[in-house]
Protein backbone atom coordinates (compact mmCIF):
# COMPACT_ATOMS: atom_id res chain seq x y z
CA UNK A 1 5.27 114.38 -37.47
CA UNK A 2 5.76 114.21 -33.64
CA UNK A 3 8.02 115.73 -31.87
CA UNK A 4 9.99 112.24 -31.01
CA UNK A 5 10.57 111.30 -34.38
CA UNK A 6 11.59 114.34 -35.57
CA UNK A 7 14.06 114.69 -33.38
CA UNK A 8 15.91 111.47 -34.62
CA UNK A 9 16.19 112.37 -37.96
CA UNK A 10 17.14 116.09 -37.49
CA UNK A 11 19.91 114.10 -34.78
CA UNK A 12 20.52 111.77 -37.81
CA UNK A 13 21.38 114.81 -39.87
CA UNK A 14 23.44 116.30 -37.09
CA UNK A 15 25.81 113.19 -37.33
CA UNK A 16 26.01 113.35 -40.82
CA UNK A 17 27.06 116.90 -40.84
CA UNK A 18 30.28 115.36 -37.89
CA UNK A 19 30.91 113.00 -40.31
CA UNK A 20 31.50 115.24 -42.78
CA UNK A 21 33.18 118.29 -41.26
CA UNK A 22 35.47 117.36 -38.12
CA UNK A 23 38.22 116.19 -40.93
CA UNK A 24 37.91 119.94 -42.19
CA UNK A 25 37.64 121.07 -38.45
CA UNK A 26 40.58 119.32 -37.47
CA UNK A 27 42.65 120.39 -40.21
CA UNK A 28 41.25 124.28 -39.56
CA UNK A 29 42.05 124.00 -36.14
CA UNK A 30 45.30 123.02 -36.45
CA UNK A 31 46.07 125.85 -38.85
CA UNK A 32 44.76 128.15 -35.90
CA UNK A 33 46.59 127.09 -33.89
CA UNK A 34 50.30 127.80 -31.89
CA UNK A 35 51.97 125.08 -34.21
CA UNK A 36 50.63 126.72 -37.49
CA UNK A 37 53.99 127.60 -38.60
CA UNK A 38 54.73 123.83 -39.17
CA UNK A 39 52.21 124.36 -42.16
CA UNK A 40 52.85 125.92 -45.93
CA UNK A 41 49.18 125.49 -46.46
CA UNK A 42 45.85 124.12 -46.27
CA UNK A 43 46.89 121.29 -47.92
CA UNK A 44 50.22 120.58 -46.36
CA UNK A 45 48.39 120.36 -43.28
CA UNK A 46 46.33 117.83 -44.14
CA UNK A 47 49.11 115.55 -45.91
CA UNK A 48 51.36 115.62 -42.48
CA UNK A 49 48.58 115.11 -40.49
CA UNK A 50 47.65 112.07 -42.90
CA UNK A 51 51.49 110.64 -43.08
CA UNK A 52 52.18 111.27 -39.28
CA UNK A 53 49.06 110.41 -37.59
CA UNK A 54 47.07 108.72 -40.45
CA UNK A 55 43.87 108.63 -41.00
CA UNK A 56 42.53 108.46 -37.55
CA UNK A 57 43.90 111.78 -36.40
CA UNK A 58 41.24 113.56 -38.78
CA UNK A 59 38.40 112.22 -36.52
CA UNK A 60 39.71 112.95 -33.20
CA UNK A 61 36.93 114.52 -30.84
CA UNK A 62 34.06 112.79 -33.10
CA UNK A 63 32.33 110.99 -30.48
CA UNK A 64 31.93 114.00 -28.21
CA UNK A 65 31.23 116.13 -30.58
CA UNK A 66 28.40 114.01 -32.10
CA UNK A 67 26.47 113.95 -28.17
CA UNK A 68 26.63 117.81 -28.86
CA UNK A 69 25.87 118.37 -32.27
CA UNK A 70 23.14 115.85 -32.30
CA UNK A 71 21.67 116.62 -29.35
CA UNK A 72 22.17 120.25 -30.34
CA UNK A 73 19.99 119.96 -33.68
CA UNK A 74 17.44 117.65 -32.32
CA UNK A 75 16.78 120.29 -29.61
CA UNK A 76 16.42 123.14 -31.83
CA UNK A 77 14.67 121.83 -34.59
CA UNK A 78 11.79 120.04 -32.17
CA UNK A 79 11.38 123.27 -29.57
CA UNK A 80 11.44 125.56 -33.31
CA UNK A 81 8.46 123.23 -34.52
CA UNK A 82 6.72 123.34 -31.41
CA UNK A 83 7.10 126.89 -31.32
CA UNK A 84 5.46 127.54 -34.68
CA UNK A 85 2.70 125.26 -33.64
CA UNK A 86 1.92 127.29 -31.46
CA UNK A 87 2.33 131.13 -33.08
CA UNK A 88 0.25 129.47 -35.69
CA UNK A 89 -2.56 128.95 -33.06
CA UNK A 90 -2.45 132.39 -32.06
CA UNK A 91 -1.74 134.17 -35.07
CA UNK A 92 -4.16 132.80 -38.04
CA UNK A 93 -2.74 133.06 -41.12
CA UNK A 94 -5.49 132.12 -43.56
């Protein structure tokens, strides 16, 4: 595959990994934080974010985090197969 296209789908997989963790990373952060004490548990912290903030607050800082985390994996994953490209030229493996 080229370089171009690979990038969008390891950036498509980037989002889907947002998607799926800032909930968790909002909830960790908040138990990390100065106002932990507010907290029992794990799961308190999620229900009072849920009944004070609804279900909005658990995506707060998606869209900036998705320019980084995309970006971040497109990046990687098109410089890494590049790179391997390129060992492979110089080191033969057969």
């Amino acid at each position: 595959m080229n370089p171009p296209i690979t990038g969008v789908f390891r950036a498509i997989a980037g989002a889907a990994s947002v998607f799926g963790n800032t909930s968790l990373d909002v909830i960790k952060t908040r138990m990390l934080g100065l106002e932990a004490h507010k907290y029992r548990n794990t799961w308190d912290c999620g229900l009072q974010i849920l009944r004070r903030e609804g279900i909005k607050a658990f995506y707060k800082g998606t869209v900036p985090r998705l320019g980084r985390v995309c970006l971040d994996v497109a990046i990687v994953f098109i410089i890494y197969d590049e790179v391997v490209k390129l060992l492979n030229k110089v080191w033969k493996t057969d």
